[in-house]
PDB file of N, CA and C in Angstrom:
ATOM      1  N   UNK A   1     114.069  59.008  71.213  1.00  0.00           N
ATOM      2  CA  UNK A   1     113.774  60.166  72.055  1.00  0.00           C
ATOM      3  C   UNK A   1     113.310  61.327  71.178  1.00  0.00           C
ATOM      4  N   UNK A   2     112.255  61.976  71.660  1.00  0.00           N
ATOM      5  CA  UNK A   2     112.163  63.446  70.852  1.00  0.00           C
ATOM      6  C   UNK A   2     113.081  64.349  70.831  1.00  0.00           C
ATOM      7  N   UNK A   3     113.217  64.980  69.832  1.00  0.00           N
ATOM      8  CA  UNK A   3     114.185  65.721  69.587  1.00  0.00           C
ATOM      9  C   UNK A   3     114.063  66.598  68.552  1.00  0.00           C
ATOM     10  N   UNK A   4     113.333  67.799  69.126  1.00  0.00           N
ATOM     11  CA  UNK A   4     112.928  68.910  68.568  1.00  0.00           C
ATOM     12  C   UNK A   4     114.128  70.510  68.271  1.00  0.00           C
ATOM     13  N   UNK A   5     114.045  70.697  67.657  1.00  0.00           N
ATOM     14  CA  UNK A   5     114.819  72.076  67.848  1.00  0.00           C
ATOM     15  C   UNK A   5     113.418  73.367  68.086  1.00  0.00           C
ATOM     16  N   UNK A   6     114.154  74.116  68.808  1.00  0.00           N
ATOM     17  CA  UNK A   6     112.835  75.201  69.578  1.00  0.00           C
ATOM     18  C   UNK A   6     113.823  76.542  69.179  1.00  0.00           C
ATOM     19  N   UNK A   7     113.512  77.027  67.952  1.00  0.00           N
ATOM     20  CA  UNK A   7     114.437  78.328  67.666  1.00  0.00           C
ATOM     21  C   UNK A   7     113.348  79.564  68.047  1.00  0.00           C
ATOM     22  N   UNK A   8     114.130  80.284  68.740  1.00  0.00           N
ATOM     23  CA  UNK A   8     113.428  81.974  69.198  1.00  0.00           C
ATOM     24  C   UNK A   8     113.542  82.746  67.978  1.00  0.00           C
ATOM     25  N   UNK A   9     112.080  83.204  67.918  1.00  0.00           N
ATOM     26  CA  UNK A   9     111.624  83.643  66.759  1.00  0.00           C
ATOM     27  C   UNK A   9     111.410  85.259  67.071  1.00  0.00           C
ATOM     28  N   UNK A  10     110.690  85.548  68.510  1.00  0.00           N
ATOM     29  CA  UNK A  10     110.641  86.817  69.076  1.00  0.00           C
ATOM     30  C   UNK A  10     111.640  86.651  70.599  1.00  0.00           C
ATOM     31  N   UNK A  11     111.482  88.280  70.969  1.00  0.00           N
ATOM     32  CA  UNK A  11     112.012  88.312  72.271  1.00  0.00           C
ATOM     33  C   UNK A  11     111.326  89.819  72.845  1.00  0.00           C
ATOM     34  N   UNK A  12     110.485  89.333  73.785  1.00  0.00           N
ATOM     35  CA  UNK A  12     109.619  90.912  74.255  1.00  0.00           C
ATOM     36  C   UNK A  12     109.602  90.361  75.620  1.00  0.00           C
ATOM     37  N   UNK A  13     110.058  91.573  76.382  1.00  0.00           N
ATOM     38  CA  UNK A  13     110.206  91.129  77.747  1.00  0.00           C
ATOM     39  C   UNK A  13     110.932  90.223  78.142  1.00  0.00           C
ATOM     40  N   UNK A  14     110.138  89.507  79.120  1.00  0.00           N
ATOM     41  CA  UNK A  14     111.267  88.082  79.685  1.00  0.00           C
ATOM     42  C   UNK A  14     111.147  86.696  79.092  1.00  0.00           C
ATOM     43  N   UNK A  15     110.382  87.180  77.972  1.00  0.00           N
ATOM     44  CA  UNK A  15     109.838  85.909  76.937  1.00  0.00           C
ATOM     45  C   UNK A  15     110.559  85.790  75.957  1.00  0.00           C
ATOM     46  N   UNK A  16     111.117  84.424  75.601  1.00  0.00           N
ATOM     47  CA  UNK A  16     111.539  84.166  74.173  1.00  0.00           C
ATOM     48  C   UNK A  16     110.513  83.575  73.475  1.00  0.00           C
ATOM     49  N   UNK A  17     109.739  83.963  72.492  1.00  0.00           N
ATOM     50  CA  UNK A  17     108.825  83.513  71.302  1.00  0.00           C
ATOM     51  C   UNK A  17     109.207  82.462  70.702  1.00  0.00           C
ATOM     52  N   UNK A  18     108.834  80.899  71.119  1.00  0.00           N
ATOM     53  CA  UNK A  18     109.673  79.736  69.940  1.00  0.00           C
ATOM     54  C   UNK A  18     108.659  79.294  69.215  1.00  0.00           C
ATOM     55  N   UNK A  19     108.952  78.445  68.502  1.00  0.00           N
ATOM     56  CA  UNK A  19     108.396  77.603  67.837  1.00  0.00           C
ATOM     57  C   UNK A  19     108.615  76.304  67.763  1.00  0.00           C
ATOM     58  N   UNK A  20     108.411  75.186  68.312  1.00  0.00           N
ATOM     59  CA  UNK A  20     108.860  73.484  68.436  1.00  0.00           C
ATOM     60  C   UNK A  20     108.588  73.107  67.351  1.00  0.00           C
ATOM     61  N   UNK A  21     110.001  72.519  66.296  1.00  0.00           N
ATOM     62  CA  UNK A  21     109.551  72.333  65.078  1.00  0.00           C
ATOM     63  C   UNK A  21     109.337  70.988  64.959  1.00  0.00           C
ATOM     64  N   UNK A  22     109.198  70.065  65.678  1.00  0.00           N
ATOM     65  CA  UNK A  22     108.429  68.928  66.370  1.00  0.00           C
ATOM     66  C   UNK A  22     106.845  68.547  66.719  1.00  0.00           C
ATOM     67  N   UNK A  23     105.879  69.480  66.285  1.00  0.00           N
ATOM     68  CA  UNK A  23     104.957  70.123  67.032  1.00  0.00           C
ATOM     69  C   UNK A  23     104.083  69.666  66.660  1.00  0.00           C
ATOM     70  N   UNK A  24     102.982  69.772  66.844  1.00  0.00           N
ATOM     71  CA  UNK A  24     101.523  69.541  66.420  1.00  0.00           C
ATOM     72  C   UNK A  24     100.504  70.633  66.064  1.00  0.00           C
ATOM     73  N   UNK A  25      99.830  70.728  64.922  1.00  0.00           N
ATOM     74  CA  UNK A  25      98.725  71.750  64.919  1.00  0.00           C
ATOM     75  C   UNK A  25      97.405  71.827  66.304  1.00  0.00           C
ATOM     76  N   UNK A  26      96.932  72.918  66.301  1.00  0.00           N
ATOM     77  CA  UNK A  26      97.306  74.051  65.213  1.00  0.00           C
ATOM     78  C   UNK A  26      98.066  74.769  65.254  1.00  0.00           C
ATOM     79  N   UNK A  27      98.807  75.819  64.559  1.00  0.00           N
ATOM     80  CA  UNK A  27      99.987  76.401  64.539  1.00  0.00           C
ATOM     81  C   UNK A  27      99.893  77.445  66.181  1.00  0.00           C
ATOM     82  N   UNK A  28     101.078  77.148  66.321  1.00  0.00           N
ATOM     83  CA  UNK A  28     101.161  77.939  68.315  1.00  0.00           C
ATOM     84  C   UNK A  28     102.173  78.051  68.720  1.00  0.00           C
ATOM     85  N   UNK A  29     102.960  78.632  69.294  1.00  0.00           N
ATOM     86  CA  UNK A  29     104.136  79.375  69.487  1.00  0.00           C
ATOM     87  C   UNK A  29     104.489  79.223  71.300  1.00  0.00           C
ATOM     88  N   UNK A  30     105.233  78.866  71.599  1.00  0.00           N
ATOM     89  CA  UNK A  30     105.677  78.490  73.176  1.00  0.00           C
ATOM     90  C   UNK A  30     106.062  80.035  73.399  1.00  0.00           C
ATOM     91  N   UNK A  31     105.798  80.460  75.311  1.00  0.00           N
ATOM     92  CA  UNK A  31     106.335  81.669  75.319  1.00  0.00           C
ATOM     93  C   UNK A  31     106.698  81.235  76.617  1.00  0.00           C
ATOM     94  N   UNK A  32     108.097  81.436  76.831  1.00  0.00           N
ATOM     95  CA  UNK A  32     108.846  80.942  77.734  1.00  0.00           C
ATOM     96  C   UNK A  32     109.256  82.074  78.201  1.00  0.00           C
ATOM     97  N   UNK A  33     109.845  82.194  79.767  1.00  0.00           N
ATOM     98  CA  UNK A  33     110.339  83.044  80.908  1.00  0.00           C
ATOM     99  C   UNK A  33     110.766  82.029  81.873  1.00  0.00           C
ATOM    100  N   UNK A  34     111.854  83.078  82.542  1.00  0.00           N
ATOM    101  CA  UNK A  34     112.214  82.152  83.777  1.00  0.00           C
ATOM    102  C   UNK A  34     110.810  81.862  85.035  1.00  0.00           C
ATOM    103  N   UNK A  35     110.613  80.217  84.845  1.00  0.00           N
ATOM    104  CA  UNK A  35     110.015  79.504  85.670  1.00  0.00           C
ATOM    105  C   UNK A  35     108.662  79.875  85.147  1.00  0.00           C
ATOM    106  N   UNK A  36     108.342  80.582  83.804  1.00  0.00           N
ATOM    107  CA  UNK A  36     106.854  80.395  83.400  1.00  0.00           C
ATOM    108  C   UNK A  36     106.518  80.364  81.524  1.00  0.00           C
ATOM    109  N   UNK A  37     105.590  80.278  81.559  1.00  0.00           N
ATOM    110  CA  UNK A  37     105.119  79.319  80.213  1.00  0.00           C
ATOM    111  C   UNK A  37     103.840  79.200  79.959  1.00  0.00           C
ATOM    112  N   UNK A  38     103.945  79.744  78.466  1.00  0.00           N
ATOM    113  CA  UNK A  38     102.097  79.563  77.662  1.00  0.00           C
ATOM    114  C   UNK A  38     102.665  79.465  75.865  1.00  0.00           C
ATOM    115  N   UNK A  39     101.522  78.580  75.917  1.00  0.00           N
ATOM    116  CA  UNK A  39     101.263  78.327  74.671  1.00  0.00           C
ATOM    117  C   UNK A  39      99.934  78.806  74.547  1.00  0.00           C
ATOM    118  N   UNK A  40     100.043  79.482  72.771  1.00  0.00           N
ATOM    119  CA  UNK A  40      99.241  80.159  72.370  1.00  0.00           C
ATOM    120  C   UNK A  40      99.157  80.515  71.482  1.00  0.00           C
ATOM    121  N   UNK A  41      97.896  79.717  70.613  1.00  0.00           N
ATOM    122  CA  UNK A  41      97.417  79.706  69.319  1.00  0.00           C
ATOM    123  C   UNK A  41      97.784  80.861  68.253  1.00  0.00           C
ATOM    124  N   UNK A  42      98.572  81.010  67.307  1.00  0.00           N
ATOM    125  CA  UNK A  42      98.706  82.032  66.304  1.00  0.00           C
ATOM    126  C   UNK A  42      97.738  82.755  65.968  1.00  0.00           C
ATOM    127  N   UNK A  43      96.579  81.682  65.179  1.00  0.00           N
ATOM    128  CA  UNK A  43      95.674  82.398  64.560  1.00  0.00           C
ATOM    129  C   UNK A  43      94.587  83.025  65.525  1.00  0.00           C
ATOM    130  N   UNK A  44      94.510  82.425  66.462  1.00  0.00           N
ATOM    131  CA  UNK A  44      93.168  82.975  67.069  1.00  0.00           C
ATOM    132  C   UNK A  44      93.659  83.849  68.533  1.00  0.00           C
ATOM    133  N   UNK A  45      95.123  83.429  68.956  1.00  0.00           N
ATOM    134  CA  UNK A  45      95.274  84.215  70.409  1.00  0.00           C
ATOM    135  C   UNK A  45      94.762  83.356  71.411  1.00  0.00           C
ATOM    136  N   UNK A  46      94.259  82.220  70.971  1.00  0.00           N
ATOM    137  CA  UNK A  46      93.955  81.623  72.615  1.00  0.00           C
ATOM    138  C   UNK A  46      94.885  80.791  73.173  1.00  0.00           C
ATOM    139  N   UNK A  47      94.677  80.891  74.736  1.00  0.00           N
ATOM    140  CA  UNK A  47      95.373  80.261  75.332  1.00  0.00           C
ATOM    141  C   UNK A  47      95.999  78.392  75.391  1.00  0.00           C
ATOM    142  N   UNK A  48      96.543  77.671  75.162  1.00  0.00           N
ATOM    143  CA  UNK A  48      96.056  76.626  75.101  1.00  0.00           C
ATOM    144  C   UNK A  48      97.016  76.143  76.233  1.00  0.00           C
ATOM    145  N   UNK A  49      97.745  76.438  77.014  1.00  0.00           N
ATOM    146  CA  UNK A  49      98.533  76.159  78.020  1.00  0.00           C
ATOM    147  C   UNK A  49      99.145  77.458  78.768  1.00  0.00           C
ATOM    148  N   UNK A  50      99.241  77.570  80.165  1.00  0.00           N
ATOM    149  CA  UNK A  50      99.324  78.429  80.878  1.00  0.00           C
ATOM    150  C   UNK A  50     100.222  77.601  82.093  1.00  0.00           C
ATOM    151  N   UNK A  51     101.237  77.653  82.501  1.00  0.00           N
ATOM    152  CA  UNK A  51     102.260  77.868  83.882  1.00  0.00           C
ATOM    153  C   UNK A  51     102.470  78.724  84.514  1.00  0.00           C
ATOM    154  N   UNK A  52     101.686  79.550  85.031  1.00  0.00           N
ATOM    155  CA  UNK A  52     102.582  81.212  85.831  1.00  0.00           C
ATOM    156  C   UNK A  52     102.074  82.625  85.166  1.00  0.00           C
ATOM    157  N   UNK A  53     101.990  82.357  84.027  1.00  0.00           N
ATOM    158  CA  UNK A  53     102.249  83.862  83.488  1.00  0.00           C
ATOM    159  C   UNK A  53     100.749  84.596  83.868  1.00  0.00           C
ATOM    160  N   UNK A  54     100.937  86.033  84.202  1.00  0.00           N
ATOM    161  CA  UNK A  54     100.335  86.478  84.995  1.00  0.00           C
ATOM    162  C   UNK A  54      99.025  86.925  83.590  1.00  0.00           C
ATOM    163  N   UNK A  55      97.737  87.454  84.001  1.00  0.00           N
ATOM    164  CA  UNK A  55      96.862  88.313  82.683  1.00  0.00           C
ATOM    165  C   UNK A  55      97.173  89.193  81.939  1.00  0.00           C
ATOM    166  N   UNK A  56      97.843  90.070  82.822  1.00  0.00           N
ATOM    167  CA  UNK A  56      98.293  91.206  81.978  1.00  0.00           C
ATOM    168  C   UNK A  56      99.533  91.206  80.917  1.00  0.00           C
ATOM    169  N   UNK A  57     100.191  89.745  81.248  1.00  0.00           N
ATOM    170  CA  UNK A  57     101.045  89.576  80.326  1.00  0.00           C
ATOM    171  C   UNK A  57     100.901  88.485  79.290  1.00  0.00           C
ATOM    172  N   UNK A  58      99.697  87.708  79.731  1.00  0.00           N
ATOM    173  CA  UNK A  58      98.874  86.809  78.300  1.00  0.00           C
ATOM    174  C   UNK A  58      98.623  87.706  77.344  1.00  0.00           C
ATOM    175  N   UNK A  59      97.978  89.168  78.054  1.00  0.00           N
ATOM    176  CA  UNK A  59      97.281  89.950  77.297  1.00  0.00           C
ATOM    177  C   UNK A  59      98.464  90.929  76.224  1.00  0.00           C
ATOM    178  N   UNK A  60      99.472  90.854  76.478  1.00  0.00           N
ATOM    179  CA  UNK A  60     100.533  91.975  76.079  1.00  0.00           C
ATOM    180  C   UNK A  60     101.106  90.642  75.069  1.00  0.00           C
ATOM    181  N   UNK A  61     101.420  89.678  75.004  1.00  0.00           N
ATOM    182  CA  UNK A  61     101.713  88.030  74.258  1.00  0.00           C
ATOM    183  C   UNK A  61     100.436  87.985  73.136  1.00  0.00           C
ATOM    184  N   UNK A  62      99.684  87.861  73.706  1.00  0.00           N
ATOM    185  CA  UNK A  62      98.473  88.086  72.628  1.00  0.00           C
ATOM    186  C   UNK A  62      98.411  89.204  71.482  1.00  0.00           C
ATOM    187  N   UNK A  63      98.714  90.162  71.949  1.00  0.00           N
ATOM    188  CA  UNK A  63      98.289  91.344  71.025  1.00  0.00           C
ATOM    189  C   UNK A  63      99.637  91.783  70.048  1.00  0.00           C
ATOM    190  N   UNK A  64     101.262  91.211  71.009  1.00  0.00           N
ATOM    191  CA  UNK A  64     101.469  90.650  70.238  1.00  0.00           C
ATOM    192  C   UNK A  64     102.229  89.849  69.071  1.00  0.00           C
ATOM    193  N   UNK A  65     101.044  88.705  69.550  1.00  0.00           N
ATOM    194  CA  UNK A  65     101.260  87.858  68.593  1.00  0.00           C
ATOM    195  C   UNK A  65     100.361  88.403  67.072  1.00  0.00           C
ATOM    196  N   UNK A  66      99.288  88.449  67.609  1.00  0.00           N
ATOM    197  CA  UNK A  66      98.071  89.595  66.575  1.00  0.00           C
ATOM    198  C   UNK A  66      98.684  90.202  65.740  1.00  0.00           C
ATOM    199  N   UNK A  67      99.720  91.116  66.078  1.00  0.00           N
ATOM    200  CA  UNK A  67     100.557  92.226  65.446  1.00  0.00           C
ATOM    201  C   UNK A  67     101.368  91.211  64.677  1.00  0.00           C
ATOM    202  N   UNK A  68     102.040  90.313  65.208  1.00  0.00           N
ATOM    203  CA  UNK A  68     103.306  89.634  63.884  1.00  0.00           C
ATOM    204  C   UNK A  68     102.511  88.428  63.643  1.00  0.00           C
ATOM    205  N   UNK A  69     101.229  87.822  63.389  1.00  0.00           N
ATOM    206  CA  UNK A  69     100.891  86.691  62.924  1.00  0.00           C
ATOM    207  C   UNK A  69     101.303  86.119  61.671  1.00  0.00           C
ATOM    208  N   UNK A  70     101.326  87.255  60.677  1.00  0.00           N
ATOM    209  CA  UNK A  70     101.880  86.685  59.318  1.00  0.00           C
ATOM    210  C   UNK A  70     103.090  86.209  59.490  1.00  0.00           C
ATOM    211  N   UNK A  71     103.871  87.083  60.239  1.00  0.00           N
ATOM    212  CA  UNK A  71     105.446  86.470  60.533  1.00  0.00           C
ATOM    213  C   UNK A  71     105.301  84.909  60.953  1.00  0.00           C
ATOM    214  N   UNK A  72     104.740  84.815  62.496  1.00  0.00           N
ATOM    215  CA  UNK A  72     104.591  83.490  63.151  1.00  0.00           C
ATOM    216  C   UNK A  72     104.480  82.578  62.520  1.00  0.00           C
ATOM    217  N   UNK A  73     103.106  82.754  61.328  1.00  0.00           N
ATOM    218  CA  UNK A  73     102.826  81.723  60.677  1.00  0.00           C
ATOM    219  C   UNK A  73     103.258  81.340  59.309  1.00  0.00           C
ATOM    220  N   UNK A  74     104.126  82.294  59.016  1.00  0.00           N
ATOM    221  CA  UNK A  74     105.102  81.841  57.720  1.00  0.00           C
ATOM    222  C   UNK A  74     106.414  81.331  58.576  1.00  0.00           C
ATOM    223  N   UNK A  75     106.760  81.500  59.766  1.00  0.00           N
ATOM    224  CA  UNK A  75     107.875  80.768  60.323  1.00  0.00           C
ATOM    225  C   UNK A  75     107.426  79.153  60.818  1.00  0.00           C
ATOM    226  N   UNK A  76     106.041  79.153  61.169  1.00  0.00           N
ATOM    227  CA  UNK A  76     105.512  77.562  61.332  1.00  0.00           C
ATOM    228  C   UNK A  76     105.797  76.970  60.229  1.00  0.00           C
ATOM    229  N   UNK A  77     105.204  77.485  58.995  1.00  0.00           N
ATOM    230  CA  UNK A  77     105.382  76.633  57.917  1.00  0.00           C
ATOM    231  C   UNK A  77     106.245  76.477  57.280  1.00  0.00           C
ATOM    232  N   UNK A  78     107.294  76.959  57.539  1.00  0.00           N
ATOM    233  CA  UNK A  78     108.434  76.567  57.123  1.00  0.00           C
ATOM    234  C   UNK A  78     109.479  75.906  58.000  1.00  0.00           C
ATOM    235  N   UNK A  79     109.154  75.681  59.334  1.00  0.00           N
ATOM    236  CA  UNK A  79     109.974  74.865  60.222  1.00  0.00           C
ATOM    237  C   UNK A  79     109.096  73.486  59.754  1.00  0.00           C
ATOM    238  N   UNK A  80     107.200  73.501  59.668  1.00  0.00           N
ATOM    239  CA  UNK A  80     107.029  72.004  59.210  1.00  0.00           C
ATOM    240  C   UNK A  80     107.045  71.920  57.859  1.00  0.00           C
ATOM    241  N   UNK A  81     107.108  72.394  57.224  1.00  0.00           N
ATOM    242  CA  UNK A  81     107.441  72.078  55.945  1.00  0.00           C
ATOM    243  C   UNK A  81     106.086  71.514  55.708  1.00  0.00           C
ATOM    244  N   UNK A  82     105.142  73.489  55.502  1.00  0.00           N
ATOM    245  CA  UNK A  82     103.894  73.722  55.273  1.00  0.00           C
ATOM    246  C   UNK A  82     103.903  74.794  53.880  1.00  0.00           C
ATOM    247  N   UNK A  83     102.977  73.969  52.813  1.00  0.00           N
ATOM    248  CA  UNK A  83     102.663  75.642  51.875  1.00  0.00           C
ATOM    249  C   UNK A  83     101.972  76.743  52.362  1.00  0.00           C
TER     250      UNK A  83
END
């Protein structure tokens, strides 16, 4: 069975920021809320999965992610055990 650990990395709003250290590139960050959900690319901000969450709050997730990317992506690479 898979069996990932998903540790919250941020918390803005009704979103916890994880990371599935199970995961697949490219590096992307789950943003979870009650009953909604997007995934979304570190480096670039795009969307790559969407459940619910409304524009204005892709857009507020996006910008940011923008703002802490170095964070995000020194926490990817070290959950996969990336230089």
């Amino acid at each position: 069975m898979y069996n990932a650990i998903m540790p919250t990395i941020f918390v803005i709003g009704p979103f916890r920021i994880i990371i599935n250290t199970k995961d697949h590139r490219p590096a992307h960050v789950h943003c979870v809320g009650p009953g909604i959900y997007v995934i979304i690319e570190i480096v670039t901000q795009e969307v790559i999965r969407n459940k619910g969450v409304a524009p204005k709050d892709i857009k507020r997730l996006q910008m940011f992610i923008e703002e802490n990317k170095d964070v995000l992506l020194n926490e990817w690479r070290h959950y996969h055990e990336e230089e």
